[in-house]
Protein backbone atom coordinates (compact mmCIF):
# COMPACT_ATOMS: atom_id res chain seq x y z
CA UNK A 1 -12.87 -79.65 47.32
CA UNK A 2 -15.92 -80.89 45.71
CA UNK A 3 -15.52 -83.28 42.49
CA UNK A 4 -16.72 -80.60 39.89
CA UNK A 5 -14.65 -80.24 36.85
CA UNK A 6 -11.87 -77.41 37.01
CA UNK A 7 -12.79 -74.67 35.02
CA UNK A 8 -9.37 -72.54 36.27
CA UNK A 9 -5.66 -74.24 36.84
CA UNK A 10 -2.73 -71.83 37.91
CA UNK A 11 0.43 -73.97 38.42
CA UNK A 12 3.65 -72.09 39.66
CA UNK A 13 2.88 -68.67 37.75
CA UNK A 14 5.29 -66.02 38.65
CA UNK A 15 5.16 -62.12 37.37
CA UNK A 16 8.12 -59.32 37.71
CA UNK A 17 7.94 -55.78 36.94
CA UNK A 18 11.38 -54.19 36.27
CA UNK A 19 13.15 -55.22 39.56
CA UNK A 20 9.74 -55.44 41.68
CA UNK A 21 8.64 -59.63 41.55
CA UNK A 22 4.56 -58.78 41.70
CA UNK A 23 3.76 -62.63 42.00
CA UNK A 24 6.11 -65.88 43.30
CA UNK A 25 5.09 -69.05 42.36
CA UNK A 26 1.20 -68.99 42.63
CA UNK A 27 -0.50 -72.09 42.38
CA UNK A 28 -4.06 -73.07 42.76
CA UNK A 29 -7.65 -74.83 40.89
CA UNK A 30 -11.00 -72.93 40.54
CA UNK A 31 -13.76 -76.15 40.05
CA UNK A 32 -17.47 -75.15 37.90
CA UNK A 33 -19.76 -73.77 39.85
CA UNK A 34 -17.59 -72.43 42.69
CA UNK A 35 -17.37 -69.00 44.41
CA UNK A 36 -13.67 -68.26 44.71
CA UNK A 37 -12.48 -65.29 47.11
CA UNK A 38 -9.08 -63.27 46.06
CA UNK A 39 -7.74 -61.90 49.58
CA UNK A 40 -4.93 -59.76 50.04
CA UNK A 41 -3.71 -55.86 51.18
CA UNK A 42 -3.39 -53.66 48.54
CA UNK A 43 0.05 -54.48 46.69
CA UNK A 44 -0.50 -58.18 46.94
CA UNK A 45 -0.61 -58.72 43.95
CA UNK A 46 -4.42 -59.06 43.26
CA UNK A 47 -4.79 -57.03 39.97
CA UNK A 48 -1.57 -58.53 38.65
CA UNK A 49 -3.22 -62.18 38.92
CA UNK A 50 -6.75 -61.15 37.56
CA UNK A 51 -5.13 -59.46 34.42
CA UNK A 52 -3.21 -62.45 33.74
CA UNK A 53 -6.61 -64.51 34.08
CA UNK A 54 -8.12 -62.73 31.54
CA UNK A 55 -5.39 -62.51 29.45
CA UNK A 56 -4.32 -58.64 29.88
CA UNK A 57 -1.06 -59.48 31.05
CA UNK A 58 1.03 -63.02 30.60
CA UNK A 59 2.88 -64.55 33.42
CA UNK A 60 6.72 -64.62 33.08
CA UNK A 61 6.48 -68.27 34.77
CA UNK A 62 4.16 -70.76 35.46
CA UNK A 63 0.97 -72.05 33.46
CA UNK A 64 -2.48 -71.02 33.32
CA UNK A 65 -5.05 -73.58 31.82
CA UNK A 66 -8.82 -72.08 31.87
CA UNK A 67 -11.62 -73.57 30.81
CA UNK A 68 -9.62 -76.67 29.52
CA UNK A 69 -7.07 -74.36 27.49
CA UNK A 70 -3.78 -72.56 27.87
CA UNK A 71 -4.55 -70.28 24.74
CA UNK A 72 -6.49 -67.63 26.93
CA UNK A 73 -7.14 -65.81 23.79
CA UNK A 74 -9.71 -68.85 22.75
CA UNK A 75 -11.62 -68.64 25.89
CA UNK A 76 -12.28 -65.10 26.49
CA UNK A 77 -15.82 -64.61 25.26
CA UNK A 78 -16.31 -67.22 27.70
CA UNK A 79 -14.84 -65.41 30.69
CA UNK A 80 -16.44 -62.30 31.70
CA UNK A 81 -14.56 -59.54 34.15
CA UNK A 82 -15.29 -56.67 36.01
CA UNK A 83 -12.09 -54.77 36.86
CA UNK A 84 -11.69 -52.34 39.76
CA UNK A 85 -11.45 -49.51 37.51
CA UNK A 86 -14.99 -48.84 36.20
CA UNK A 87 -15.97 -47.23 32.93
CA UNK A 88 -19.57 -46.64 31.09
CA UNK A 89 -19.86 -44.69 27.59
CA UNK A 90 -21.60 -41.88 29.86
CA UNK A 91 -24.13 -39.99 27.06
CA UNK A 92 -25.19 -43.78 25.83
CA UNK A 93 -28.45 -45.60 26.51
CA UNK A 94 -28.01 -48.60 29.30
CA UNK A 95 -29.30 -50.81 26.84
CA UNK A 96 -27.36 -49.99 23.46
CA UNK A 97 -23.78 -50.29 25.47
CA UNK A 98 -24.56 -53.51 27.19
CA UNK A 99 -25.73 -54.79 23.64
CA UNK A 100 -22.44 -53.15 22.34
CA UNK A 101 -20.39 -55.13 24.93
CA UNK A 102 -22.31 -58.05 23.58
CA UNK A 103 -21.66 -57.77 20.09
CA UNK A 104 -18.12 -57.28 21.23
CA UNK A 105 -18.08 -60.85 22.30
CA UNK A 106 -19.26 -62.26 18.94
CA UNK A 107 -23.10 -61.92 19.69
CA UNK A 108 -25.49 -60.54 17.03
CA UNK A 109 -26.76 -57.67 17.15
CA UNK A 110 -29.84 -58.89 17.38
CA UNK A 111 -29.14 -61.67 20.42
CA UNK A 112 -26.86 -59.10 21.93
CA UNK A 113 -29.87 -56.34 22.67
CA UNK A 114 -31.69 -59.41 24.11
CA UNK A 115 -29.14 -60.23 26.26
CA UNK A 116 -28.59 -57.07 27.32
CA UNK A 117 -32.42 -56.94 28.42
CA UNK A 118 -31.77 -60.10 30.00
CA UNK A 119 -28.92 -59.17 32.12
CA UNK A 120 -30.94 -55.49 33.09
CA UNK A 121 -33.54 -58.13 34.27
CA UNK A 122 -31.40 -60.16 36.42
CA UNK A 123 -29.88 -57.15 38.04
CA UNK A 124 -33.30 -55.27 38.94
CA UNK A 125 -32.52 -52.67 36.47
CA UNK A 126 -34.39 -53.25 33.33
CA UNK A 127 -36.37 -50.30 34.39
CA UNK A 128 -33.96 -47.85 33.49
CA UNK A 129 -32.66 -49.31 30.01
CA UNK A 130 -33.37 -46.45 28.31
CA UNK A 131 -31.61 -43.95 30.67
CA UNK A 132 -28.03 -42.86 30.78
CA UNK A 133 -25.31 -43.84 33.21
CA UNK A 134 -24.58 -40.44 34.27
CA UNK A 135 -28.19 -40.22 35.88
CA UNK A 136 -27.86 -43.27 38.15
CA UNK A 137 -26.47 -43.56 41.83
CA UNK A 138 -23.34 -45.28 42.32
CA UNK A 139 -24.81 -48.16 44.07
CA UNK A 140 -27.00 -48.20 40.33
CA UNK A 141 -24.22 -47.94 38.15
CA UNK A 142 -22.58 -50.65 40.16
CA UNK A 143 -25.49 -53.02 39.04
CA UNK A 144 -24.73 -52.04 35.37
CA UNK A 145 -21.38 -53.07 35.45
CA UNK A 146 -22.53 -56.50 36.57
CA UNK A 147 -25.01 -56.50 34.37
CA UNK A 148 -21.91 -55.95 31.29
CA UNK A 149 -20.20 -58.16 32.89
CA UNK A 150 -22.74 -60.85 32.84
CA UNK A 151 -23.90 -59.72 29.48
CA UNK A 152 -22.48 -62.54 26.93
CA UNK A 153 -23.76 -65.30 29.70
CA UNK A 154 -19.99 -66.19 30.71
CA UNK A 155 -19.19 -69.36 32.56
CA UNK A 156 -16.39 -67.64 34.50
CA UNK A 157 -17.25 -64.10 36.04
CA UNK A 158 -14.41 -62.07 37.45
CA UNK A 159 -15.49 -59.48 39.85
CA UNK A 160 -12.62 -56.97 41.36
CA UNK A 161 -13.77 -55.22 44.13
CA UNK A 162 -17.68 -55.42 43.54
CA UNK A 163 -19.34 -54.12 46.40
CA UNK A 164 -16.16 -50.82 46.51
CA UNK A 165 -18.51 -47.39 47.85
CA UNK A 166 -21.83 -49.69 48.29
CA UNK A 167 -24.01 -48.39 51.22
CA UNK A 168 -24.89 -51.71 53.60
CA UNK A 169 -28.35 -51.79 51.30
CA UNK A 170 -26.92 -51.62 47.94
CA UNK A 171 -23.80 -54.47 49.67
CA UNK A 172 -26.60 -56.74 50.55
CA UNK A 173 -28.24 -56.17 47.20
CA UNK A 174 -25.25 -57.31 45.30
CA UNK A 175 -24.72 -60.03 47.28
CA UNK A 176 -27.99 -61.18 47.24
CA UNK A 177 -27.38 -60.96 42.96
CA UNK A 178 -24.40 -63.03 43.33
CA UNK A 179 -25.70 -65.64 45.44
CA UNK A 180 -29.06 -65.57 42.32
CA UNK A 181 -25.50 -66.43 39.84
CA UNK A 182 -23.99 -69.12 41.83
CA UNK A 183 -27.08 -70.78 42.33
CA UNK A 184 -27.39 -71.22 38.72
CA UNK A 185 -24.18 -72.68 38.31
CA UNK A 186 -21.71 -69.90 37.24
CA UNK A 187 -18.31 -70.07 38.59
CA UNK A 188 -17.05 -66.42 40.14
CA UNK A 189 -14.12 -65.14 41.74
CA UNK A 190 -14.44 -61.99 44.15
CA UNK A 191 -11.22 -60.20 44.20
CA UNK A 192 -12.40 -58.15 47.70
CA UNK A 193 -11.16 -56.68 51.37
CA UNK A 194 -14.74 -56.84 52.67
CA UNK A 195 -14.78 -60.06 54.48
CA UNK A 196 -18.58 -60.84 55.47
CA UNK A 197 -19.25 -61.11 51.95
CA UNK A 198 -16.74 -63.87 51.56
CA UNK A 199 -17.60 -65.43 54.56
CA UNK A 200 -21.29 -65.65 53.33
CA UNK A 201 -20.56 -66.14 49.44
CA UNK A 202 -17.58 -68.15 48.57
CA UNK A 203 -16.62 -71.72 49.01
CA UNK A 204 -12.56 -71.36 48.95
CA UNK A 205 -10.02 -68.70 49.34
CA UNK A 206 -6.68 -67.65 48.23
CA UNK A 207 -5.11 -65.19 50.25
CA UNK A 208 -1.54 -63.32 48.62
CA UNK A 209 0.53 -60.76 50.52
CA UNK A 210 4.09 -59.34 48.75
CA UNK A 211 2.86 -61.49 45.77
CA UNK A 212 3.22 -64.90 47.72
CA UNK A 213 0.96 -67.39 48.57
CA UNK A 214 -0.41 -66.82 52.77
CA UNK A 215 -3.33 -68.67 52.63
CA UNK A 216 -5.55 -70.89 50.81
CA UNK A 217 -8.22 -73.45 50.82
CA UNK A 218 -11.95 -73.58 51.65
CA UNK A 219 -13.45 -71.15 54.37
CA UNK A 220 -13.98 -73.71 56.91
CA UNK A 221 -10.61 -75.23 56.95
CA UNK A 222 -8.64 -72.11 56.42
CA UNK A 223 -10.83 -70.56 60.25
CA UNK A 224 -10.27 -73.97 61.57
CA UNK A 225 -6.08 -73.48 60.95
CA UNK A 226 -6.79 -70.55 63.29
CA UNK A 227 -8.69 -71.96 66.37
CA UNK A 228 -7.63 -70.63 69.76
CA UNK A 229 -7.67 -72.03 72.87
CA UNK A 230 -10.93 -69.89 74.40
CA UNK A 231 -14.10 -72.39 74.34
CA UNK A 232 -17.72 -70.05 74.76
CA UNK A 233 -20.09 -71.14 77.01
CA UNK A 234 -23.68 -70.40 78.15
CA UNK A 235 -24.51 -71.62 81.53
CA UNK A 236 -27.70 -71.50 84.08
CA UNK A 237 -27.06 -70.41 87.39
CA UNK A 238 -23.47 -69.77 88.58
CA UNK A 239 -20.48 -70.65 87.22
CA UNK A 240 -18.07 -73.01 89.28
CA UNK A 241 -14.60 -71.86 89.24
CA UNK A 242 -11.76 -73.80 87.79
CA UNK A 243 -8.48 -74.05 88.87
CA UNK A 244 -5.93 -72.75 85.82
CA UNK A 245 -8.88 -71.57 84.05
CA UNK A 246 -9.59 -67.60 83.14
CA UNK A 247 -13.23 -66.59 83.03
CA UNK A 248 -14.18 -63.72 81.44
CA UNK A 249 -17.84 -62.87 81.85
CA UNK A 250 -19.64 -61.87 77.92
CA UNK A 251 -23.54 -61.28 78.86
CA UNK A 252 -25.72 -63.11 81.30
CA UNK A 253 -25.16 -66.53 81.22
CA UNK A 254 -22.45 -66.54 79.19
CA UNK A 255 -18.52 -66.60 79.13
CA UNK A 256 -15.41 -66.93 77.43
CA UNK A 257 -13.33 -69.28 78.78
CA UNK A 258 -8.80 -69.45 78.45
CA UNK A 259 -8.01 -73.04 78.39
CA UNK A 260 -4.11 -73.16 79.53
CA UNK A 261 -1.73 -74.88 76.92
CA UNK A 262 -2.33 -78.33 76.33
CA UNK A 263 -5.58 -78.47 77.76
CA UNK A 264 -8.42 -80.16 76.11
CA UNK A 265 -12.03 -79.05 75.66
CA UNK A 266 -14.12 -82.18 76.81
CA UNK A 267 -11.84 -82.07 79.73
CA UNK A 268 -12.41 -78.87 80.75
CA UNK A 269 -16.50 -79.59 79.50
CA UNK A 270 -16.02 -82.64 82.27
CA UNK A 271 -14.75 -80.68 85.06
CA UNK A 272 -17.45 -78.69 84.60
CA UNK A 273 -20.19 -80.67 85.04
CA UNK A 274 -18.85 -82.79 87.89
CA UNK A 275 -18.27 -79.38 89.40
CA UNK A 276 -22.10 -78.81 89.44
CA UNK A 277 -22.10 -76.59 86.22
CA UNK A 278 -25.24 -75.93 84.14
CA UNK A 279 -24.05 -75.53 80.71
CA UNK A 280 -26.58 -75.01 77.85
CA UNK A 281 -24.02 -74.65 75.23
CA UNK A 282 -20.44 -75.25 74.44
CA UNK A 283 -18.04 -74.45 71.60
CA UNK A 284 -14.28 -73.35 70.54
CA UNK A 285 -13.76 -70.28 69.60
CA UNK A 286 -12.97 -69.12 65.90
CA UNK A 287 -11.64 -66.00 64.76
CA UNK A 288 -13.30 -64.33 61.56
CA UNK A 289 -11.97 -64.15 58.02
CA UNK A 290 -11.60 -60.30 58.67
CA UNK A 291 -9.62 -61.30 62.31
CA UNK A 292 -7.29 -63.52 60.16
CA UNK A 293 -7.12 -61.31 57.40
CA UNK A 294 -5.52 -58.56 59.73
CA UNK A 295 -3.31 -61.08 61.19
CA UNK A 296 -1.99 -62.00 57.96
CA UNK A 297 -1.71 -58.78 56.45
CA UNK A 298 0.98 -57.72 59.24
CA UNK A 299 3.16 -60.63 58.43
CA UNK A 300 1.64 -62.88 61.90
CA UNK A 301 1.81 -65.64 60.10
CA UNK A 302 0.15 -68.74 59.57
CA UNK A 303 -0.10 -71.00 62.89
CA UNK A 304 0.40 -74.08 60.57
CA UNK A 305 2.99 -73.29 58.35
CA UNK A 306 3.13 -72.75 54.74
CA UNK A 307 -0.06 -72.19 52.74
CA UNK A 308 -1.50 -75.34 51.80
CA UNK A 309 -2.17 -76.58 48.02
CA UNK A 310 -5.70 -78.15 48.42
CA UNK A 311 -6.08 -79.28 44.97
């Protein structure tokens, strides 16, 4: 976890509905500047953690310190939040309800209608400020919501399922607008079950399922926990075969290799070689963030244990 200063600190923060416990002791740090990932199937308890992050709904354990303070109420002009369930004032101009939403968050009027220019800008839809939500594609409308969200210049921007109905263009669009945010230092959390986007976006996950901790730390580290024991290999030539090793052919020149248990890499690399072997490239296999996700949305398991507290 990089040095930054922690703009988000969740320690032990439990939730219950009537008899149904929605979260068990969550715990986790968001630092300035990062892009955090929310993972989980639906029921995990996503939505209940993002409303008590921006101060909809208060945990019935646990602490949650943002931006310095546990008085949420202080911060929220500071925090900005897209939630999953959309909602534009239909028959308005783009441009008077962003600076509405502005003015909501204690801008003038006056700064609030240049903001709201601002944020059109930074979305690629200044172009239509003076047109009406109910005349714009989803994949458009989508944009406006970030560009609300974004509107009052938060340092913390919440997204819940941001690229939900996008075609692949308008998907690599919003990524691509997300990426523009991070770079300029704004710390966001993507609540999302699209997992390239993570993979290419954010720096550290948490994953829930039944409203408990399953995963969590950055995206490297949390792969890495999954490693199998298949090493890839591109090769000239033929391929020597080795005894207790499984080849399974990919392309030309290439092949996925079962090492049996206990067996290490550079030793099978070594055997290789002295067995005449042209090998142009070597490395272990790593399962995806959606593979994992799958595995740990049917209750596999984590391979090392409990979900670890990277603080």
């Amino acid at each position: 976890m990089s040095d930054a200063p922690l703009v988000i600190e969740a320690l032990h923060v439990g939730k219950t509905y009537a008899s149904h416990r929605a979260l068990e002791d969550i715990t986790f740090t968001i630092a300035r500047g990062e892009c955090f990932a929310l993972l989980g199937p639906n029921g995990a308890g996503k939505t209940t953690l993002l409303r008590i992050l921006t101060d909809i709904l208060k945990p019935d354990t646990g602490t949650v310190r943002i931006l310095g303070t546990k008085n949420l109420l202080e911060v929220k002009d500071r925090v900005g939040y897209l939630p999953e369930e959309r909602g534009l004032y239909k028959k308005q101009k783009i441009v008077d309800i962003l600076g509405y939403l502005g003015e909501l968050k204690g801008m003038s009027p006056r700064r609030a209608k240049e903001r709201a220019m601002e944020a059109l800008n930074a979305v690629g839809m200044a172009t239509y400020a003076q047109s009406k939500p109910e005349a714009l594609s989803k994949g458009m409308a989508q944009r406006i919501q970030v560009a609300a969200t974004l509107v009052h210049d938060p340092e913390v921007a919440i997204f819940d399922e941001p690229f939900s109905g996008l075609d692949p263009a308008s998907s690599q669009d919003m990524q691509e607008l997300l990426l523009a945010e991070k770079a300029r230092g704004r710390t966001l959390i993507l609540s999302t079950h699209q997992m390239q986007p993570v993979e290419r976006l954010c720096d550290r996950l948490l994953m829930l399922n039944k409203g408990r901790m399953v995963l969590y730390g950055a995206i490297s580290e949390v792969r890495g926990r999954y490693r199998t024991g298949t090493i890839r290999i591109r090769y000239d030539g033929d391929l020597p075969q080795i005894p207790g090793v499984a080849a399974e052919p990919v392309a030309i020149g290439e092949a996925r290799l079962v090492l049996q248990d206990g067996a290490a890499p550079h030793e099978l690399m070594a055997e290789l070689l002295a067995a005449g072997a042209k090998i142009t490239g070597f490395e272990t296999e790593v399962p995806t963030l959606e593979e994992i996700f799958v595995r740990e949305a049917h209750g596999v398991g984590n391979p090392m244990g409990e979900a670890r507290n990277d603080q």
